[in-house]
Protein backbone atom coordinates (compact mmCIF):
# COMPACT_ATOMS: atom_id res chain seq x y z
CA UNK A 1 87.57 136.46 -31.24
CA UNK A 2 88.03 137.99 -27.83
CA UNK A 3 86.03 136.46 -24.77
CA UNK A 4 84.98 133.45 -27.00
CA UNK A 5 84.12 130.43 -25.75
CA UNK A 6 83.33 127.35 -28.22
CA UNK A 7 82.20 124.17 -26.06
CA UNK A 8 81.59 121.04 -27.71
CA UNK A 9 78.55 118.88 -26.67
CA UNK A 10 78.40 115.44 -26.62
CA UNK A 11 75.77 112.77 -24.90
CA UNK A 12 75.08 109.04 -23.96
CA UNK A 13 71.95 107.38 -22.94
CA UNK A 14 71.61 104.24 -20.88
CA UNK A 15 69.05 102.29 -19.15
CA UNK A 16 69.91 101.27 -15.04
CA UNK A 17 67.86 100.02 -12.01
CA UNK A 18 68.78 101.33 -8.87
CA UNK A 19 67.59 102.02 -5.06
CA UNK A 20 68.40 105.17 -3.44
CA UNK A 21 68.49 104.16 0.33
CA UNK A 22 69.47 107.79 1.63
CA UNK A 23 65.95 109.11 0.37
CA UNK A 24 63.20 109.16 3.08
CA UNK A 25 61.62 106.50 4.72
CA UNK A 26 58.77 105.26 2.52
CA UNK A 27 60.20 107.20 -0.59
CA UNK A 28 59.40 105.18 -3.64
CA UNK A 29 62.84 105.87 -4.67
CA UNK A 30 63.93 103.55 -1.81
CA UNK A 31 61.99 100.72 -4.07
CA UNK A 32 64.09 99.09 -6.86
CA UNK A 33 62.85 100.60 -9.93
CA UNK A 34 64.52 102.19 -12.80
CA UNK A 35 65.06 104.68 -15.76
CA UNK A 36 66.32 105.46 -18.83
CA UNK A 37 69.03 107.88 -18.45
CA UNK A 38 70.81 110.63 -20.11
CA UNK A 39 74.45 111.57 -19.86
CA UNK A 40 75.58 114.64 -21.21
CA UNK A 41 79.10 116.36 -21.52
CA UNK A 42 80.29 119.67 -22.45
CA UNK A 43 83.92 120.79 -23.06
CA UNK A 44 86.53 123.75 -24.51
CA UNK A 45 88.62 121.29 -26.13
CA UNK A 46 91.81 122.12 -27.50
CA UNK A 47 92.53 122.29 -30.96
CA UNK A 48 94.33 119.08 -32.33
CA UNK A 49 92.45 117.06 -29.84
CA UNK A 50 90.15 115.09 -32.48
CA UNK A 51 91.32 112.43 -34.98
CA UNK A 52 90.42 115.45 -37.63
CA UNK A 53 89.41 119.42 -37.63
CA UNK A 54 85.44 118.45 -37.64
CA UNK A 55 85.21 115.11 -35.55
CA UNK A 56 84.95 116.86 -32.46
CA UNK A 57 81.36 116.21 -31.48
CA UNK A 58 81.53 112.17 -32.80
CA UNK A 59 84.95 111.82 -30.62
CA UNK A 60 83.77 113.74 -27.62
CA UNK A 61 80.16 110.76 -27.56
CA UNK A 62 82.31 107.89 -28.42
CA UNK A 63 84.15 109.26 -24.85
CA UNK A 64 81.25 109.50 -23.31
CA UNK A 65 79.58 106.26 -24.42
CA UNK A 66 82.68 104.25 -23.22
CA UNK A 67 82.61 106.11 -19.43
CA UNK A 68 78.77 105.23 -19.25
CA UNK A 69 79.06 101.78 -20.77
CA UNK A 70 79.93 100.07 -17.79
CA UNK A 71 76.28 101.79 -15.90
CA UNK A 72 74.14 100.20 -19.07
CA UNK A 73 71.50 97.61 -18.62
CA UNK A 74 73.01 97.52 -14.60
CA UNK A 75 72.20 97.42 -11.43
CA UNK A 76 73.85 101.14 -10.69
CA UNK A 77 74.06 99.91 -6.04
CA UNK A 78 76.74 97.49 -7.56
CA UNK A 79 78.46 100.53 -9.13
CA UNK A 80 78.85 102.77 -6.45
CA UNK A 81 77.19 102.96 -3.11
CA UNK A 82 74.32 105.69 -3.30
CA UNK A 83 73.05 106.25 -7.41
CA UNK A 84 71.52 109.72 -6.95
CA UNK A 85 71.48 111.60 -10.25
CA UNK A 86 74.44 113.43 -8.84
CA UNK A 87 76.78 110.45 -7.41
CA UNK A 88 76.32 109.47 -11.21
CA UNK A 89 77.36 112.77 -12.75
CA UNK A 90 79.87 112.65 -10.14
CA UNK A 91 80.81 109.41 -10.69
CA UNK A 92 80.96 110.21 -14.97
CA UNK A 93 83.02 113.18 -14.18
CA UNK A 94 86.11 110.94 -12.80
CA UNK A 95 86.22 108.69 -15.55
CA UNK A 96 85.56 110.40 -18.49
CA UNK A 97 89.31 111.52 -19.73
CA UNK A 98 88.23 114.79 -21.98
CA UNK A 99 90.45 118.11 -21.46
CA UNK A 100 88.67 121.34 -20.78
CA UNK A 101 85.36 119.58 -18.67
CA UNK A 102 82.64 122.39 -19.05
CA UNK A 103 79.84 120.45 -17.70
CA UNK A 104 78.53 116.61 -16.95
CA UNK A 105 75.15 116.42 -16.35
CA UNK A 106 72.25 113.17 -15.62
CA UNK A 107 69.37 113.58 -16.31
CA UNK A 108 67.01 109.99 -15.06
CA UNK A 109 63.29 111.47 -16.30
CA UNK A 110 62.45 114.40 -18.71
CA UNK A 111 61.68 116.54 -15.86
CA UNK A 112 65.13 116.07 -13.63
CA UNK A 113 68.44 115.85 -13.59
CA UNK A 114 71.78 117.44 -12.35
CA UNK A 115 74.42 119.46 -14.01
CA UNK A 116 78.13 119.84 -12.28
CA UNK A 117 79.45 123.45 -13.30
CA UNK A 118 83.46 124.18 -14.00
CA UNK A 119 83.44 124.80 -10.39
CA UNK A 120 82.05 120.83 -10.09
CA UNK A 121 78.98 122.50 -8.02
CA UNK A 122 76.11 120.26 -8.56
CA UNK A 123 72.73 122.32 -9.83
CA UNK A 124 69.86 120.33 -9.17
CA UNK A 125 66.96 121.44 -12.25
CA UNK A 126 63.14 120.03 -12.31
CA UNK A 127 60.75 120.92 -15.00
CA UNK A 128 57.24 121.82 -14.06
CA UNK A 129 54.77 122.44 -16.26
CA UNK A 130 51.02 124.84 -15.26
CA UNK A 131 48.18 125.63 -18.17
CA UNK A 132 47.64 129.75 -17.70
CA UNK A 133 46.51 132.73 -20.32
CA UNK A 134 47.76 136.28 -20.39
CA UNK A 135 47.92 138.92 -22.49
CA UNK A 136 50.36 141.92 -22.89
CA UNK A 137 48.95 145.11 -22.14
CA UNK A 138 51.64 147.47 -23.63
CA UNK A 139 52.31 145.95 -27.24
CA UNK A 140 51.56 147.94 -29.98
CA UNK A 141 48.06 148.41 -31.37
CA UNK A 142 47.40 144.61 -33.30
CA UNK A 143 50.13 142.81 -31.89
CA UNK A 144 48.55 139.53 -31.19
CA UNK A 145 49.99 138.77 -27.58
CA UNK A 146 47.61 142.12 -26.73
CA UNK A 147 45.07 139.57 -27.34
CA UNK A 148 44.02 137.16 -24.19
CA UNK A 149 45.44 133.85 -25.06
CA UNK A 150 47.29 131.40 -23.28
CA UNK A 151 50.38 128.57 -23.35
CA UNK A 152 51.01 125.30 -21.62
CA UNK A 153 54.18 127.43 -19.80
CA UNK A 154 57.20 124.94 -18.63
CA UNK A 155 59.14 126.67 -15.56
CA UNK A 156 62.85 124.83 -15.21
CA UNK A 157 64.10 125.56 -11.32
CA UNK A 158 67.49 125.00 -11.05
CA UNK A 159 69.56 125.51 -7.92
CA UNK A 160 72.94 125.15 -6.16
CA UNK A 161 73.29 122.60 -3.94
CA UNK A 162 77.04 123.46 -3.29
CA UNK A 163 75.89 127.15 -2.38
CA UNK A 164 74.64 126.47 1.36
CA UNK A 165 77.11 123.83 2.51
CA UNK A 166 74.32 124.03 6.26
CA UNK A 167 71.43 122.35 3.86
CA UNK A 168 73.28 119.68 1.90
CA UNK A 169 70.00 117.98 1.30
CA UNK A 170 68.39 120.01 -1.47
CA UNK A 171 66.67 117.76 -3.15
CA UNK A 172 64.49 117.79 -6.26
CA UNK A 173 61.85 117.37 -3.24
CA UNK A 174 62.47 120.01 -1.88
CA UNK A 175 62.08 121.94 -5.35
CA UNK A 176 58.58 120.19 -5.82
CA UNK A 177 57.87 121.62 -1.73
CA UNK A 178 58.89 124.92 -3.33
CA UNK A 179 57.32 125.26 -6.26
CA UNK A 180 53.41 123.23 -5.07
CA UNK A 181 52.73 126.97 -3.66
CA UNK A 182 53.24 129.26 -6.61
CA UNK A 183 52.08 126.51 -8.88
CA UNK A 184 48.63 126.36 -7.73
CA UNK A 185 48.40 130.41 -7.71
CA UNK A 186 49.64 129.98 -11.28
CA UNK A 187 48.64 126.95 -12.77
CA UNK A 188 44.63 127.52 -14.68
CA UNK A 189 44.74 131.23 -13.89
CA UNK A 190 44.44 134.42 -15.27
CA UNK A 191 48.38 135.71 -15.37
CA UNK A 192 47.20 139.40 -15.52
CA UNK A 193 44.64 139.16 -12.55
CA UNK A 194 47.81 137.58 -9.66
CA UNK A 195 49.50 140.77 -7.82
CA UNK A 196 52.50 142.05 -9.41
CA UNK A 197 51.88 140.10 -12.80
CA UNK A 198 49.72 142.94 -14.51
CA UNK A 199 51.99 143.02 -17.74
CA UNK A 200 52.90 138.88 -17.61
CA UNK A 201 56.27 138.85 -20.51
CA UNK A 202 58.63 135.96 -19.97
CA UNK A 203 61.05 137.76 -18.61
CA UNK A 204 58.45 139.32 -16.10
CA UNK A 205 57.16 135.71 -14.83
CA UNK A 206 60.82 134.41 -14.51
CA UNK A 207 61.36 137.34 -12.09
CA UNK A 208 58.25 137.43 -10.38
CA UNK A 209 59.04 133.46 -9.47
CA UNK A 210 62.63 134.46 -8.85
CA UNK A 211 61.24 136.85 -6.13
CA UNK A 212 58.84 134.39 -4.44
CA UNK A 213 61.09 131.38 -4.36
CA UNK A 214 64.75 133.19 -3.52
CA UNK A 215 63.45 133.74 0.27
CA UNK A 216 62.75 130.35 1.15
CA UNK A 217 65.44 128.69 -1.29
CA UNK A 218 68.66 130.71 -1.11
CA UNK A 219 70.15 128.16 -3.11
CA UNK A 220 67.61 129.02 -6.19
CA UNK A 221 70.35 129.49 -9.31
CA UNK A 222 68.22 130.19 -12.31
CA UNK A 223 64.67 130.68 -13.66
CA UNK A 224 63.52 129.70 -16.40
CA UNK A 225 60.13 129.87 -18.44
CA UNK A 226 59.20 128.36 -21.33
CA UNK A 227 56.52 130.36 -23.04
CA UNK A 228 56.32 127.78 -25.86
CA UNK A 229 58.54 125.16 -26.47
CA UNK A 230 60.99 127.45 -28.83
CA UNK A 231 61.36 130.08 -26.75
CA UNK A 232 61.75 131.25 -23.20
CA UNK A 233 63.36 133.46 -20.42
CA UNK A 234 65.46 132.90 -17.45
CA UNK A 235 66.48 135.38 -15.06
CA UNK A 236 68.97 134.63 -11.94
CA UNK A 237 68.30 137.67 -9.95
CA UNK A 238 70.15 140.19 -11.91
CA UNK A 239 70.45 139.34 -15.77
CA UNK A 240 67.46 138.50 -17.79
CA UNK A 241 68.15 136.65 -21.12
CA UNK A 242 65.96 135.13 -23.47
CA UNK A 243 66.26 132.32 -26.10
CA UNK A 244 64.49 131.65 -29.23
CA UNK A 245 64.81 127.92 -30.78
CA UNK A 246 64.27 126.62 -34.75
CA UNK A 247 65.01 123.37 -36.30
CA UNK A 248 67.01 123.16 -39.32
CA UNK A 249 66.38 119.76 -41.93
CA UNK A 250 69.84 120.19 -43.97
CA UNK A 251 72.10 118.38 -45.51
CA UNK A 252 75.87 118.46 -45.56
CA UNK A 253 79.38 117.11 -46.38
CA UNK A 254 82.60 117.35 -44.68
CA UNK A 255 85.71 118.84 -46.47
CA UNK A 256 87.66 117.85 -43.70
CA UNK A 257 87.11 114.15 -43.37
CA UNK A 258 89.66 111.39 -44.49
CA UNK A 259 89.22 109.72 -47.29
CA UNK A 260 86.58 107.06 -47.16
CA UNK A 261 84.94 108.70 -43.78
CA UNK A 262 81.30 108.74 -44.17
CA UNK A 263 80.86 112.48 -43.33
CA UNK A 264 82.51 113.01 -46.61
CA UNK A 265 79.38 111.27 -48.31
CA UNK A 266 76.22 113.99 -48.95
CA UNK A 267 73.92 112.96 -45.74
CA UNK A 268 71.95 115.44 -43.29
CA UNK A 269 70.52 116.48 -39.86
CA UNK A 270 67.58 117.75 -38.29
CA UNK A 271 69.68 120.73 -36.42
CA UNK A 272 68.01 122.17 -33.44
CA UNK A 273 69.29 125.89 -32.87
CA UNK A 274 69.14 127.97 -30.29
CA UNK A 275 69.30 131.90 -30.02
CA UNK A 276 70.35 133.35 -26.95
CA UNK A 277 69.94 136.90 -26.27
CA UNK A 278 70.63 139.50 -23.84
CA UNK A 279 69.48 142.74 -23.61
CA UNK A 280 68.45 145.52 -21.19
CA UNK A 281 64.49 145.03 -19.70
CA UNK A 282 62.45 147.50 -21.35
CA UNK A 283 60.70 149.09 -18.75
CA UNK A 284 57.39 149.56 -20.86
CA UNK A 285 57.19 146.50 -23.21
CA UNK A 286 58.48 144.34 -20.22
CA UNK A 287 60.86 142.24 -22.21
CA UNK A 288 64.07 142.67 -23.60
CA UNK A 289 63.69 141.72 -26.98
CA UNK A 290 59.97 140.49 -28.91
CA UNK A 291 60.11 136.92 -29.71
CA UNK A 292 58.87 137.50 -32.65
CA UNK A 293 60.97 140.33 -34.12
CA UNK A 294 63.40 137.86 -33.30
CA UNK A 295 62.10 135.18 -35.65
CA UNK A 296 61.75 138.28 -38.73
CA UNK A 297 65.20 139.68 -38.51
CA UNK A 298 66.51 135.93 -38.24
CA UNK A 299 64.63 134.48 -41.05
CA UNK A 300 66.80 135.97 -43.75
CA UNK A 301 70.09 133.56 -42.86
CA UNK A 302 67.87 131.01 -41.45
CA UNK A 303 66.03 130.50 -45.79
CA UNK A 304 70.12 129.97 -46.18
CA UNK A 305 70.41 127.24 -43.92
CA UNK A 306 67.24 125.19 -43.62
CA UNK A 307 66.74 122.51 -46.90
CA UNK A 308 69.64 123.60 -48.11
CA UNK A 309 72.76 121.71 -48.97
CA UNK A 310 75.06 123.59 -46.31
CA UNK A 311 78.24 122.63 -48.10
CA UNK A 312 77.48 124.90 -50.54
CA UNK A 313 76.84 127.99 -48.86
CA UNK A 314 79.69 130.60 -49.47
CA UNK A 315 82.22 131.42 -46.48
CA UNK A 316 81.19 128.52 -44.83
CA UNK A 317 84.75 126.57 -43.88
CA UNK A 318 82.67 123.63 -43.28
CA UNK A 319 79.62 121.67 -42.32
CA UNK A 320 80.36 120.51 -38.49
CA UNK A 321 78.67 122.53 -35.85
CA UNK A 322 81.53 124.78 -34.93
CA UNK A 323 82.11 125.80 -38.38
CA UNK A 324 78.01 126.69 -38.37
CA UNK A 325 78.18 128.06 -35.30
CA UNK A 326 80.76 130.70 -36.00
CA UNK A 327 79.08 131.26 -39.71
CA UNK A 328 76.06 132.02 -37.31
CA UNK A 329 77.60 134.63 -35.39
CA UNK A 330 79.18 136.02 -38.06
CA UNK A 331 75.73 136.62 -40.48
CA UNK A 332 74.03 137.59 -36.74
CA UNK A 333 76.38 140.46 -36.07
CA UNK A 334 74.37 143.22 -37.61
CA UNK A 335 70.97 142.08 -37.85
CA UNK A 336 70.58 140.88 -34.06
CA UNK A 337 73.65 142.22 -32.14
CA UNK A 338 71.94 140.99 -28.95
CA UNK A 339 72.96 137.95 -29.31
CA UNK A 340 75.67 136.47 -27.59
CA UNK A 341 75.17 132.35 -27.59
CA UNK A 342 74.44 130.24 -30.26
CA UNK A 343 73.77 126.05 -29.78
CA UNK A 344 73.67 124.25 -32.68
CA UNK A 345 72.69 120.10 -32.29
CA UNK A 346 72.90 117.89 -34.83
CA UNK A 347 71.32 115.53 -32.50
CA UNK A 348 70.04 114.87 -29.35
CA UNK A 349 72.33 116.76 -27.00
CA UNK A 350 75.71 116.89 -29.15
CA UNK A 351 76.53 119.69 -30.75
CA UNK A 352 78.43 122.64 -30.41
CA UNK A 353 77.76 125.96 -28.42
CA UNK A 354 79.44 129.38 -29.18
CA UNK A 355 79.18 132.37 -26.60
CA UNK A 356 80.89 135.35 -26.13
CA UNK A 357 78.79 137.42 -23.71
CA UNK A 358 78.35 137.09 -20.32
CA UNK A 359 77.47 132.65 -19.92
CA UNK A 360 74.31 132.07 -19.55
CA UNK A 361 72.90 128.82 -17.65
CA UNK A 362 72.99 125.36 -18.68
CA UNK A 363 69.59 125.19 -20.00
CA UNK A 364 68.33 121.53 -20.78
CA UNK A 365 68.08 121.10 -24.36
């Protein structure tokens, strides 16, 4: 279809020591010490490129694996000179041999990483996390987010370090020197009672933070807020989008598969997938689309998919994620036209992703 993009996913752990000696005198960093690490690839491969329509996502890790294998159980100095998150990614990017490179990102803890774009500009992200209740003061009579309640909110900063080539030391530091400001306005607070946060939607937060942080950190790429941990909003100072996430325990069989492949055998997944929408900012409601209307006019296709044995289901070419993917978009098209981006993961961080709107960010999933 036109302006489609399908992007395979694909990603490798592995556990390193390392020193970084260009961090600041008396950084721990400096210290020896070490993580367990995260590799991740996405790419627009080219049909034929697999050993078979469907092996896509198993070919595309076994790449990856091999271009991280010689980092595992290492000291990462001995590797190449200075083992920031980004000299790795950096490092991954040269010797992974995969057409069509979308991203390669590292990720060393659960809260940072870095993720090279098409344009190989690194995008620093941390995760920060702040305990704060709200309610929505323009929902509908009985809605229950007019009620005061509250959510451990996760806020994922993620900027450009490319963008300013004068301040080529943005730094997840420099994030955390950012963000310690707005956090402690934010963090055990009353969203509705801060200045300019009277009607506190996802969307609304991501902007308002957008706002304060842009100013001091031109490089700032991307906002996003977790409201829960399915679903969210980012905004990067002119689009807002939000994304609603399920899990899908399935099981499935490839049609595709040579004989004696063990996709061909009945076995399953616990699919995570994510809903990405875009729509205009209602100027009352202060979102573009309610989470949970979301979740309703989904839940028809998603009783089709979840314990269900996917090989089964009628139209569907097959069970990989591309195949579900496009099914996806297909049963979507009416129901939630607002969508534009659906990531399917069979496991941790491979998968596939299909968009055909305007690309959203390289969210951490």
């Amino acid at each position: 279809m036109a302006n489609e993009k399908l992007i395979y996913a694909a990603a490798a752990p592995f556990e390193a020591a390392r020193q970084i000696a260009a961090a600041p005198e008396g950084h721990r960093s400096r210290r020896l010490h070490g993580h367990g690490f995260l590799a991740t690839v996405w790419a627009q491969l080219p049909e034929g490129w697999a050993r078979f329509p469907g092996a896509e996502v198993d070919d595309l890790r076994t790449r990856l694996a091999a271009a991280v294998g010689p980092l595992d159980y290492r000291y990462l100095n001995e590797c190449l000179e200075d083992p920031t998150d980004e000299h790795l990614a950096r490092w991954i990017r040269g010797r992974i041999d995969v057409p069509g490179l979308f991203k390669v990102g590292v990720r060393s803890t659960g809260r940072e990483g870095v993720d090279l774009d098409p344009q190989a500009h690194a995008h620093v992200w941390r995760r920060y996390t702040l305990q704060a209740a709200h309610r929505l003061p323009n929902v509908r009579p009985g809605h229950k987010c007019g009620r005061m309640h509250g959510h451990g909110f996760a806020i994922v900063l993620h900027a450009d370090r490319n963008q300013d080539l004068r301040d080529p030391s943005l730094s997840a530091e420099r994030l955390d020197e950012s963000w310690a400001p707005i956090h402690a306005e934010l963090d055990h607070a009353c969203l509705n009672d801060i200045a300019g946060l009277d009607n506190p939607t996802s969307e609304m937060l991501s902007a308002w933070i957008w706002r304060r942080l842009k100013p001091q950190l031109p490089q700032l790429s991307w906002v996003a807020v977790y409201e829960t941990a399915n679903c969210g909003a980012h905004f990067d100072g002119a689009h807002y989008r939000i994304w609603k996430e399920t899990s899908l325990d399935s099981a499935s069989r490839s049609s595709r598969a040579p004989g004696g492949d063990v996709r061909r055998r009945i076995h399953g997944h616990t699919y995570s997938l994510r809903l990405h929408l875009q729509a205009p900012l209602d100027q009352v409601l202060g979102w573009t689309v309610d989470f949970g209307d979301v979740s309703e006019l989904f839940q028809p296709i998603f009783e089709r998919l979840d314990h269900r044995p996917l090989h089964e289901i009628p139209g569907l070419a097959d069970t990989d994620a591309a195949s579900l993917v496009r099914w996806i978009r297909q049963e979507c098209r009416n129901s939630l036209p607002q969508i534009d981006r659906v990531d399917l993961f069979e496991t941790r961080g491979c998968g596939a992703i299909l968009q055909w709107g305007e690309l959203g960010p390289a969210l951490p999933l």
